[in-house]
PDB file of N, CA and C in Angstrom:
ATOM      1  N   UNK A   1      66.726  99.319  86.617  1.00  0.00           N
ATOM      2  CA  UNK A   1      68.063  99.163  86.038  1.00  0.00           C
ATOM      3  C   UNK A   1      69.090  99.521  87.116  1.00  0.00           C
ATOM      4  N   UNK A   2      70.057  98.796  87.736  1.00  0.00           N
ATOM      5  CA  UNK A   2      70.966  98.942  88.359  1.00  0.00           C
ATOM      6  C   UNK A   2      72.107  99.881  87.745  1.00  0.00           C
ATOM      7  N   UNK A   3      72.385  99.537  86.784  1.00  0.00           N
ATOM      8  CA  UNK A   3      73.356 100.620  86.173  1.00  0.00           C
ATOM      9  C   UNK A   3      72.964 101.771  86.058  1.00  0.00           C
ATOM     10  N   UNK A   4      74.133 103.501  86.175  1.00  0.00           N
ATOM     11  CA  UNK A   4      73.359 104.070  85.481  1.00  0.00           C
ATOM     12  C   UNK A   4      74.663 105.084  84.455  1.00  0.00           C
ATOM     13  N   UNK A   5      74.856 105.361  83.758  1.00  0.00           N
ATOM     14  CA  UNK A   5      75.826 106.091  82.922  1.00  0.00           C
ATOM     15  C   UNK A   5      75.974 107.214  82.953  1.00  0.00           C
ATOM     16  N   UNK A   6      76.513 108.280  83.427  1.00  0.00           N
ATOM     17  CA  UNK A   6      77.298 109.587  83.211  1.00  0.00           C
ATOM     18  C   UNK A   6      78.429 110.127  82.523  1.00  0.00           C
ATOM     19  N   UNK A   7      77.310 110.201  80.854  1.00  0.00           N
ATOM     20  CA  UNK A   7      78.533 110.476  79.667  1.00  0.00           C
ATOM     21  C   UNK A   7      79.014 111.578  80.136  1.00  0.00           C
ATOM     22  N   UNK A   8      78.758 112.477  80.814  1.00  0.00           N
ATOM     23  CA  UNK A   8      78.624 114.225  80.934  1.00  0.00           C
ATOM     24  C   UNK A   8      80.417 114.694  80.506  1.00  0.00           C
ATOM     25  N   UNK A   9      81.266 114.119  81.342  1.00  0.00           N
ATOM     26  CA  UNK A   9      82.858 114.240  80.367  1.00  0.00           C
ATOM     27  C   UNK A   9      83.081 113.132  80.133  1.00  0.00           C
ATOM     28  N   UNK A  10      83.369 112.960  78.318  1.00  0.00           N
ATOM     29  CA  UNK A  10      83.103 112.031  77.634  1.00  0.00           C
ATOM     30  C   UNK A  10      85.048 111.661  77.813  1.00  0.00           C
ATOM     31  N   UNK A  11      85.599 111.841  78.378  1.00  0.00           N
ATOM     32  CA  UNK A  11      86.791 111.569  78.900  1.00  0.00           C
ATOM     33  C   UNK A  11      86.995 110.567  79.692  1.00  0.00           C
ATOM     34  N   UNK A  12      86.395 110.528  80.729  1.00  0.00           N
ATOM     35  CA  UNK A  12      86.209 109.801  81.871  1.00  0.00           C
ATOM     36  C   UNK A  12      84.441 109.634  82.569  1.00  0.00           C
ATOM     37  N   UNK A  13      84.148 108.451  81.770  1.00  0.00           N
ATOM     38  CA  UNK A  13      82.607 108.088  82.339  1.00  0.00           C
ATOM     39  C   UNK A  13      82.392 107.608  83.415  1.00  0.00           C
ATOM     40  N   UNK A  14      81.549 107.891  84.238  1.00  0.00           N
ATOM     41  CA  UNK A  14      81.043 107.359  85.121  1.00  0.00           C
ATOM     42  C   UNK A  14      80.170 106.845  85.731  1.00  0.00           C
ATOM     43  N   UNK A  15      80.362 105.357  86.188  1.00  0.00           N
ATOM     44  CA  UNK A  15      79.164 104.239  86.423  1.00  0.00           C
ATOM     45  C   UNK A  15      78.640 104.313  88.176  1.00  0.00           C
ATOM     46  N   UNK A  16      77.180 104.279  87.696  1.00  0.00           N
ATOM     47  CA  UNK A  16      76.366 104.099  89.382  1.00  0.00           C
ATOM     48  C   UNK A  16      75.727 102.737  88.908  1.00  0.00           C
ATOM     49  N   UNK A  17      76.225 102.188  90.612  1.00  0.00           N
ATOM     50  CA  UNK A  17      75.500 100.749  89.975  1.00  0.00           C
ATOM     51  C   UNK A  17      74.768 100.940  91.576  1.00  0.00           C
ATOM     52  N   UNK A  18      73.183 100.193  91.607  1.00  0.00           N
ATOM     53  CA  UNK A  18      72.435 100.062  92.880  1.00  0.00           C
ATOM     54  C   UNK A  18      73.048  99.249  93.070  1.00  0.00           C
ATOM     55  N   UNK A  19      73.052  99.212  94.465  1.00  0.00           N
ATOM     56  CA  UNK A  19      73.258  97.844  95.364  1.00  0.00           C
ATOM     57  C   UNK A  19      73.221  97.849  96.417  1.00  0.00           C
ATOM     58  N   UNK A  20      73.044  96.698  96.938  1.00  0.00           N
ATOM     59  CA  UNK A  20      71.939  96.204  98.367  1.00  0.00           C
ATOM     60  C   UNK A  20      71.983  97.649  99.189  1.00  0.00           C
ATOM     61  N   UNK A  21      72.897  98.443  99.548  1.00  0.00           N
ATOM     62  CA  UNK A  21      73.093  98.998 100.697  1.00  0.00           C
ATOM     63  C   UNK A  21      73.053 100.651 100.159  1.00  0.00           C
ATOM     64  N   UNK A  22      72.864 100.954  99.141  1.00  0.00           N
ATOM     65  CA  UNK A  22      73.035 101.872  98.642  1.00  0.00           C
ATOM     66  C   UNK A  22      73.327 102.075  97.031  1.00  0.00           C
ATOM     67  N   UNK A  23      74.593 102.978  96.526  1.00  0.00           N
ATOM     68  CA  UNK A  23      74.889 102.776  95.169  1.00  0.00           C
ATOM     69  C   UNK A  23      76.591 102.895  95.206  1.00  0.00           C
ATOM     70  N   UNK A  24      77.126 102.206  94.368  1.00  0.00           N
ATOM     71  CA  UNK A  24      78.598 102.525  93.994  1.00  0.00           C
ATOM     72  C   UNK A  24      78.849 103.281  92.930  1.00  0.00           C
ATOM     73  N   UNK A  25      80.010 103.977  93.027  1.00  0.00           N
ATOM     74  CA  UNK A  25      80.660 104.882  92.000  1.00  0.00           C
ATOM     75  C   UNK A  25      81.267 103.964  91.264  1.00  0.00           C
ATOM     76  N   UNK A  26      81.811 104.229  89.874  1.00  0.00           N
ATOM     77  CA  UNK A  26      83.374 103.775  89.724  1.00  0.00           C
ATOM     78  C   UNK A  26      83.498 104.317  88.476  1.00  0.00           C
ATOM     79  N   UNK A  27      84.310 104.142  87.576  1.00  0.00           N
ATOM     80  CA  UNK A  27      85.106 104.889  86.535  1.00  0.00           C
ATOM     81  C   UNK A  27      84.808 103.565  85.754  1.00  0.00           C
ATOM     82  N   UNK A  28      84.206 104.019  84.725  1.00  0.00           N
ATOM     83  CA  UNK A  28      83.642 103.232  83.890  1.00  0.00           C
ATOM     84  C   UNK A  28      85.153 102.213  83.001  1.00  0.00           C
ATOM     85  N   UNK A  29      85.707 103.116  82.660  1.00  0.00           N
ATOM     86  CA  UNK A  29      86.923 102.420  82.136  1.00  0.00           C
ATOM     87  C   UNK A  29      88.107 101.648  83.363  1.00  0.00           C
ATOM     88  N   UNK A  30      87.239 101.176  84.643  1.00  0.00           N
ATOM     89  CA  UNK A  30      88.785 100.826  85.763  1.00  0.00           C
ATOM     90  C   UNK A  30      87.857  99.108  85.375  1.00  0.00           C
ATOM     91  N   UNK A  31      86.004  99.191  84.924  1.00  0.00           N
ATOM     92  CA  UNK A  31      85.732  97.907  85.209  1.00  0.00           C
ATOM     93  C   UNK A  31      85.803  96.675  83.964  1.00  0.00           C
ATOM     94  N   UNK A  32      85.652  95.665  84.346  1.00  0.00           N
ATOM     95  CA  UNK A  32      85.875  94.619  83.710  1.00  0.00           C
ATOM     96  C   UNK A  32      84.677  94.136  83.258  1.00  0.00           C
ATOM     97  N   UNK A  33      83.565  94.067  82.052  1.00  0.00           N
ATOM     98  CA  UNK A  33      82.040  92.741  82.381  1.00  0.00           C
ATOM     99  C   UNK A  33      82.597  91.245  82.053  1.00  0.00           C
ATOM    100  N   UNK A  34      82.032  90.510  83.539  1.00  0.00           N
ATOM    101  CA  UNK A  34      82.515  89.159  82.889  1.00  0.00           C
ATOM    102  C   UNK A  34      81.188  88.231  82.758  1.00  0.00           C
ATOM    103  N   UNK A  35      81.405  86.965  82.976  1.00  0.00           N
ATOM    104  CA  UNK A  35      80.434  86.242  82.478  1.00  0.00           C
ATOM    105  C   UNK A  35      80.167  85.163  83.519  1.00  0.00           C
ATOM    106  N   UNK A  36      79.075  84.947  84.334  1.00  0.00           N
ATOM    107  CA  UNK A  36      79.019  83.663  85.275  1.00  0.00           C
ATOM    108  C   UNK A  36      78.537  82.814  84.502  1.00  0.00           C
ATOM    109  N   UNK A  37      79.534  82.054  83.822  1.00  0.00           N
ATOM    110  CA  UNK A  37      78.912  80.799  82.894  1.00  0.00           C
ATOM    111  C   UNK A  37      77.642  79.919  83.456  1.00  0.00           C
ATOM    112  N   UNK A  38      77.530  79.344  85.116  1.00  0.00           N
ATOM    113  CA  UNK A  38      76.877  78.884  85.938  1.00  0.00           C
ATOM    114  C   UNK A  38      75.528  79.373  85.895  1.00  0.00           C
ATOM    115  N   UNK A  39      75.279  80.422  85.507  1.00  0.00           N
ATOM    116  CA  UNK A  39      74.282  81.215  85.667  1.00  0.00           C
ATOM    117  C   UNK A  39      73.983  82.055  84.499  1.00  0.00           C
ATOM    118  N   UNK A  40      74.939  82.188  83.502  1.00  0.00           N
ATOM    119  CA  UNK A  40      74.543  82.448  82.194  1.00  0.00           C
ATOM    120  C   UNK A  40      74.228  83.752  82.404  1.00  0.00           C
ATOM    121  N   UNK A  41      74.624  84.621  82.977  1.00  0.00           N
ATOM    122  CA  UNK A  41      74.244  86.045  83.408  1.00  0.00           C
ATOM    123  C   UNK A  41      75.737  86.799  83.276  1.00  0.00           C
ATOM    124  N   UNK A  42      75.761  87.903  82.664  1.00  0.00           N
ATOM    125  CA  UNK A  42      76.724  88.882  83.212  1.00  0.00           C
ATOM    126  C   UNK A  42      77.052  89.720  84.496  1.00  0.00           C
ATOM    127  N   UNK A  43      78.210  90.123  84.512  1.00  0.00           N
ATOM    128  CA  UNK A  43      78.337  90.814  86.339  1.00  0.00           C
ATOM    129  C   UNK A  43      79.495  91.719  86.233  1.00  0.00           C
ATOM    130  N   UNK A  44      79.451  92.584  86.864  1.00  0.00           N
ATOM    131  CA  UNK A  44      80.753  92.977  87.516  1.00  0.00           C
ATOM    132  C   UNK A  44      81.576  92.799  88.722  1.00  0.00           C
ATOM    133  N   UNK A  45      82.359  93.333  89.067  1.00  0.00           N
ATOM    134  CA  UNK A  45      83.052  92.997  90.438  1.00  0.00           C
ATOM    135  C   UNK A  45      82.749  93.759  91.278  1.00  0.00           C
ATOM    136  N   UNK A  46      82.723  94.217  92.359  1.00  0.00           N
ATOM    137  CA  UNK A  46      82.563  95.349  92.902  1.00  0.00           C
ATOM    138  C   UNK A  46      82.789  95.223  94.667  1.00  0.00           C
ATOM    139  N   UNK A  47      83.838  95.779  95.040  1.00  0.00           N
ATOM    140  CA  UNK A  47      84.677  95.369  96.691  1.00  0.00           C
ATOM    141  C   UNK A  47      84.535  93.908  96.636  1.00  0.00           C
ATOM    142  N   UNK A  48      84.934  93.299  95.880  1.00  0.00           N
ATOM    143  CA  UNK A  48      84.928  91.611  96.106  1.00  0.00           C
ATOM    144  C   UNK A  48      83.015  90.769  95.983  1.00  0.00           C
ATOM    145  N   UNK A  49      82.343  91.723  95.594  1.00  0.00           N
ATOM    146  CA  UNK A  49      80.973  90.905  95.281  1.00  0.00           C
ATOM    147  C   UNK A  49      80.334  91.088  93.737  1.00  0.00           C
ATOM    148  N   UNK A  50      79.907  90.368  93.503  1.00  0.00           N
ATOM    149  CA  UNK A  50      79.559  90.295  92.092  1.00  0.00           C
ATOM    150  C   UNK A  50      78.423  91.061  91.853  1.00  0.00           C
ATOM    151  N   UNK A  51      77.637  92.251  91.312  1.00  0.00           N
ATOM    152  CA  UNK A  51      76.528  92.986  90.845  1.00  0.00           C
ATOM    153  C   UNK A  51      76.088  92.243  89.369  1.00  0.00           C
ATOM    154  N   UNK A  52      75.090  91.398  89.299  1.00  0.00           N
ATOM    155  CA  UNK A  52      74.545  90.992  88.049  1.00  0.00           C
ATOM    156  C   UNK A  52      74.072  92.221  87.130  1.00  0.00           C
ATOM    157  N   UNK A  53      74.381  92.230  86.197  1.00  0.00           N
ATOM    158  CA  UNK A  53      73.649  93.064  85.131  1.00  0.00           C
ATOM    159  C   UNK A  53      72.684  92.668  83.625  1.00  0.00           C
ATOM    160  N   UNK A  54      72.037  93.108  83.015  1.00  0.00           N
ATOM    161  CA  UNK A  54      71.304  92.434  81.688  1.00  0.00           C
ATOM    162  C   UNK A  54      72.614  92.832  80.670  1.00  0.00           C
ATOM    163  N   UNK A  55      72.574  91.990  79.784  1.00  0.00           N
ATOM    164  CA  UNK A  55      73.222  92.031  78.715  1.00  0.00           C
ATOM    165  C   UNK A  55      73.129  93.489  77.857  1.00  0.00           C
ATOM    166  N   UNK A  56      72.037  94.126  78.041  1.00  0.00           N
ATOM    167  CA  UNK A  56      72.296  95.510  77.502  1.00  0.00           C
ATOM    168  C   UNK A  56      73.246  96.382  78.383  1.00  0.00           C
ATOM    169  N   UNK A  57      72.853  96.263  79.604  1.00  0.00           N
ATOM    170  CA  UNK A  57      73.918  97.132  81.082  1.00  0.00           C
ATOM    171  C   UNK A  57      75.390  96.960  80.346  1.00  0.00           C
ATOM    172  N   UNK A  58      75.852  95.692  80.081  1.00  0.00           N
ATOM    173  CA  UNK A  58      76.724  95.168  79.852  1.00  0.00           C
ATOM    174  C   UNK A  58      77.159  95.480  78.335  1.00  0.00           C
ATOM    175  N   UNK A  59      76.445  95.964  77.860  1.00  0.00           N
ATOM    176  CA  UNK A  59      76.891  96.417  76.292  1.00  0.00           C
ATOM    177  C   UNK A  59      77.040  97.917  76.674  1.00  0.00           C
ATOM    178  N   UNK A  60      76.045  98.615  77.264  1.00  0.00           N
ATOM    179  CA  UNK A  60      76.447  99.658  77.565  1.00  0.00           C
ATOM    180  C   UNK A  60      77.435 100.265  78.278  1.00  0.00           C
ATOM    181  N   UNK A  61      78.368  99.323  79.315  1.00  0.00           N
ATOM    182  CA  UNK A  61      79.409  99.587  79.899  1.00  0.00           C
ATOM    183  C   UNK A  61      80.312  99.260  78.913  1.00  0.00           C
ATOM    184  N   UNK A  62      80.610  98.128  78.188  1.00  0.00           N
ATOM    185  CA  UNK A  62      81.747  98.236  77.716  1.00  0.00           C
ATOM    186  C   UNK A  62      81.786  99.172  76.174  1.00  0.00           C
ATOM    187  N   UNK A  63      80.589  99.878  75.950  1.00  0.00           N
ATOM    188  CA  UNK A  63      80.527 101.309  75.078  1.00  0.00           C
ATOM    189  C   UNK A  63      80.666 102.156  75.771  1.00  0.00           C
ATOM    190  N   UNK A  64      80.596 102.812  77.264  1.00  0.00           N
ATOM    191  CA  UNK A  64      81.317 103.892  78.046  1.00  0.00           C
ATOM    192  C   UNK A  64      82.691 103.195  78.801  1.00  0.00           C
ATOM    193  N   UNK A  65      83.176 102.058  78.353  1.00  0.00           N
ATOM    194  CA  UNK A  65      84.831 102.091  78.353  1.00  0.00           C
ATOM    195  C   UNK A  65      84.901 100.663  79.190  1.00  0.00           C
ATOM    196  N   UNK A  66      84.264 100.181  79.789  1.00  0.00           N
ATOM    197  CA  UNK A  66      84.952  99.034  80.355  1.00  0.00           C
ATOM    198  C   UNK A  66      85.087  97.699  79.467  1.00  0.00           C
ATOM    199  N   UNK A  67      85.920  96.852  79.969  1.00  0.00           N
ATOM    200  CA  UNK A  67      86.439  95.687  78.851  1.00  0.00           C
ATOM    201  C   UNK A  67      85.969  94.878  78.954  1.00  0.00           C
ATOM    202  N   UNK A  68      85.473  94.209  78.079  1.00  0.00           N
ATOM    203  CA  UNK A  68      84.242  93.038  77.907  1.00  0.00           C
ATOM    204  C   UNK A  68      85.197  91.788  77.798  1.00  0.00           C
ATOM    205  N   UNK A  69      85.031  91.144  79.146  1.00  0.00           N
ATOM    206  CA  UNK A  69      85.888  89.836  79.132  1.00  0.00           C
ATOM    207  C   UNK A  69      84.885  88.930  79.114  1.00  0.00           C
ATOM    208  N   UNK A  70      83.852  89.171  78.529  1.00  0.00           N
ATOM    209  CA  UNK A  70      82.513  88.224  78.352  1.00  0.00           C
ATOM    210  C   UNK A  70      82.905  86.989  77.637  1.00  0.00           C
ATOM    211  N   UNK A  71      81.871  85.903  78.216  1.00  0.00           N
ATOM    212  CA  UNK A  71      82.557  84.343  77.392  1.00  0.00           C
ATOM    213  C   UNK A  71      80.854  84.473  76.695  1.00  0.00           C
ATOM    214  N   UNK A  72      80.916  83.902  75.622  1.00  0.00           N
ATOM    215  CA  UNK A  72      79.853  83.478  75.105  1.00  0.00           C
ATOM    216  C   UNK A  72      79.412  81.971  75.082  1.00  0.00           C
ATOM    217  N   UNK A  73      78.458  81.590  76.120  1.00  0.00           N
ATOM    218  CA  UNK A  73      77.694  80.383  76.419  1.00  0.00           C
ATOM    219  C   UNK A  73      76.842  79.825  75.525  1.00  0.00           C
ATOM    220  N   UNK A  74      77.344  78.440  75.309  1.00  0.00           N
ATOM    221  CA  UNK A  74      76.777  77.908  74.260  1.00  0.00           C
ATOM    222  C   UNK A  74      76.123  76.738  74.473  1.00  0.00           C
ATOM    223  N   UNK A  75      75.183  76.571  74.535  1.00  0.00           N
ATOM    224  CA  UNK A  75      74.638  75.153  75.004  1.00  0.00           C
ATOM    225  C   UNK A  75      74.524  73.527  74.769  1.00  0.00           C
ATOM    226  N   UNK A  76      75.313  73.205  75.665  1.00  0.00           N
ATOM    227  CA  UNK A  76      74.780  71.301  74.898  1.00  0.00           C
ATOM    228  C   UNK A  76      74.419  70.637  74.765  1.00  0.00           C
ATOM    229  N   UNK A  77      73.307  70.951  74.900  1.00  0.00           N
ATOM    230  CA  UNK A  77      72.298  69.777  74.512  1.00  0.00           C
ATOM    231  C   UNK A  77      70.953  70.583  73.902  1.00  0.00           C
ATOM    232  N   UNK A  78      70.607  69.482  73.097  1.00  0.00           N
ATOM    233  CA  UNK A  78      69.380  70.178  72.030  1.00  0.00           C
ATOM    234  C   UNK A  78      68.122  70.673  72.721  1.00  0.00           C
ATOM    235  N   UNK A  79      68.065  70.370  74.188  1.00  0.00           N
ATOM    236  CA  UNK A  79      66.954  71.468  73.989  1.00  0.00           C
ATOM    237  C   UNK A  79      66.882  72.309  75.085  1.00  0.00           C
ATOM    238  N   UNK A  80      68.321  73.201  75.029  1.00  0.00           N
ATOM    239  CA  UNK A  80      68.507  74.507  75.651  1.00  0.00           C
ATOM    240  C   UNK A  80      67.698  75.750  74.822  1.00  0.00           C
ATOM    241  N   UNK A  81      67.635  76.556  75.852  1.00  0.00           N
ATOM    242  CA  UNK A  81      66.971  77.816  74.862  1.00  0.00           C
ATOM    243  C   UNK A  81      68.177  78.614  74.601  1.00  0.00           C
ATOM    244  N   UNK A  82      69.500  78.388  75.149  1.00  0.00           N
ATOM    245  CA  UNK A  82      70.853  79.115  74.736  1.00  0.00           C
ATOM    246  C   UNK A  82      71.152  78.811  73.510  1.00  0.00           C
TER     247      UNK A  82
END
């Protein structure tokens, strides 16, 4: 799991996300989850690169404060598994 959550002051949470080079900090409530329609995956932003996350990561961030600008992908044609 790339994410990881630090309810510890339930004031101000704080998110560790892995990535390539190490891990990032950030303040759970500064991030945004959005949605790469292209790829049908959720992500965040992070110094200008995108960190993919699972749809639970992504429920769980925007329950320790960040804003779910998620699109919900819907598929067109009958025989998507979306």
């Amino acid at each position: 799991m790339p994410v990881r959550i630090d309810e510890s002051n339930p004031e101000q949470k704080v998110c560790f996300f892995t990535v390539e080079h190490g891990e990032e900090i950030r303040i759970c409530d500064t991030l945004e989850v959005l949605t790469d329609s292209e790829r049908a995956m959720s992500f965040v932003e992070i110094e200008g690169k995108r960190v993919y996350i699972t749809e639970a990561e992504a429920d769980a961030l925007t329950v320790a404060g960040a804003r779910d600008g998620r699109e919900h992908v819907k598929a067109d044609t009958g025989d998507s598994v979306i």
